[in-house]
Protein backbone atom coordinates (compact mmCIF):
# COMPACT_ATOMS: atom_id res chain seq x y z
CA UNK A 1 -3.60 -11.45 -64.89
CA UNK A 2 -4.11 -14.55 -62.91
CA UNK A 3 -1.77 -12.65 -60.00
CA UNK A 4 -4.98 -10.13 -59.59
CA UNK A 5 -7.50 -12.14 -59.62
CA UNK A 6 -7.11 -12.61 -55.46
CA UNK A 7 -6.50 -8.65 -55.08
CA UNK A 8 -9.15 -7.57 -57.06
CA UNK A 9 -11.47 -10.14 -55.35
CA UNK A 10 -10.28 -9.08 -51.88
CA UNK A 11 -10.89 -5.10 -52.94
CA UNK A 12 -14.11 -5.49 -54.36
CA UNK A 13 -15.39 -7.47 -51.41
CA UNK A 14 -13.66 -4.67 -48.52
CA UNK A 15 -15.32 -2.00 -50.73
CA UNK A 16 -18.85 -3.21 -50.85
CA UNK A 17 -18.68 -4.34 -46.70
CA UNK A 18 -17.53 -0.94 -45.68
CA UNK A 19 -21.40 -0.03 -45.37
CA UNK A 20 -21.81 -2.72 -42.74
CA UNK A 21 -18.97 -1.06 -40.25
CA UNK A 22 -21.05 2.06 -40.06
CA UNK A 23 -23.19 2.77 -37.08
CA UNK A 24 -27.16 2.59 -38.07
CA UNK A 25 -28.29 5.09 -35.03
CA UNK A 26 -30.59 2.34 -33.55
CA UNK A 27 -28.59 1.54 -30.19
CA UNK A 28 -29.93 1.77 -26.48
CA UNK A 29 -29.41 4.67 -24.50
CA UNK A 30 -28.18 2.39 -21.63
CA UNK A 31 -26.70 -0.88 -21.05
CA UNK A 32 -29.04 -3.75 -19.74
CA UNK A 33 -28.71 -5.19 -16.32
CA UNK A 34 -27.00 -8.45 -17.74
CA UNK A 35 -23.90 -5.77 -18.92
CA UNK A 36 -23.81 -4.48 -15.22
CA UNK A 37 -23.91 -7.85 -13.73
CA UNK A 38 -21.53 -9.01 -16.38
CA UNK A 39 -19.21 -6.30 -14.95
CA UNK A 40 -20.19 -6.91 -11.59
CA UNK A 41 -18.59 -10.60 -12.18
CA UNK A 42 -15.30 -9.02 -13.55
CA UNK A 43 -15.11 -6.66 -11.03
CA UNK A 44 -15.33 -9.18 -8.32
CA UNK A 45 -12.84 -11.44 -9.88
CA UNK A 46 -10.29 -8.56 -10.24
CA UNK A 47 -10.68 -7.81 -6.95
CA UNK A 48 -10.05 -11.32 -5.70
CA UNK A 49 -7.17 -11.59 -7.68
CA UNK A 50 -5.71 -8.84 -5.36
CA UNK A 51 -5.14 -10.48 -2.33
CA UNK A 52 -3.12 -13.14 -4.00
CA UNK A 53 -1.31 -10.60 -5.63
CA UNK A 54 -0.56 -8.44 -2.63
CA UNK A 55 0.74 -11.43 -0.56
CA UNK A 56 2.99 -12.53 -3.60
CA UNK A 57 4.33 -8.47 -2.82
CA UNK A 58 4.62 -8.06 0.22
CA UNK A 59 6.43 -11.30 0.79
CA UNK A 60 8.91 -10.39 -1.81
CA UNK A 61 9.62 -6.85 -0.19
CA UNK A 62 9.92 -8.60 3.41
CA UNK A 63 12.70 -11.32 1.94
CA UNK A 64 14.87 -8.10 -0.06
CA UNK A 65 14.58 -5.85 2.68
CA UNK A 66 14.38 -8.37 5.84
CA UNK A 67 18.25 -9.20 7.39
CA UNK A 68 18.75 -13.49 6.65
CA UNK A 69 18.72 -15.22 9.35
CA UNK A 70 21.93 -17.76 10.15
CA UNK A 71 21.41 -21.15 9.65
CA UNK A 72 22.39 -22.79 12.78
CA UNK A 73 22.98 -26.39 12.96
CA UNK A 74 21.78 -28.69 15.65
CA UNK A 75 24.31 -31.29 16.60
């Protein structure tokens, strides 16, 4: 008995919370300007992260595909 006491405890509280996971109708029709701005932000950041990442690429691809040079020695 004592093994479902936690179950039944853990049931009884996911069946009565189910009502708060339900949408109550009273949302905006549109996001605010901080969400857009908030986006904005991201969207900047991505982008920034690009150039870094298309250097890192294109510097890979040149050292695959680009013939080594010798190493020549000065004596």
């Amino acid at each position: 008995m004592k093994a479902r006491a936690p179950i039944t405890t853990i049931i009884a509280t996911a069946a009565s919370a189910t009502s708060a996971f339900a949408a109550n109708g009273a949302q905006a029709n549109e996001p605010g300007i901080l969400v857009w701005a908030f986006m904005g932000f991201a969207a900047v950041i991505v982008a920034g992260q690009m150039v870094p990442a298309a250097m890192l690429v294109f510097g890979a691809l040149k050292a695959l595909f680009v013939k080594p040079e010798v190493a020549k020695l000065k004596a």
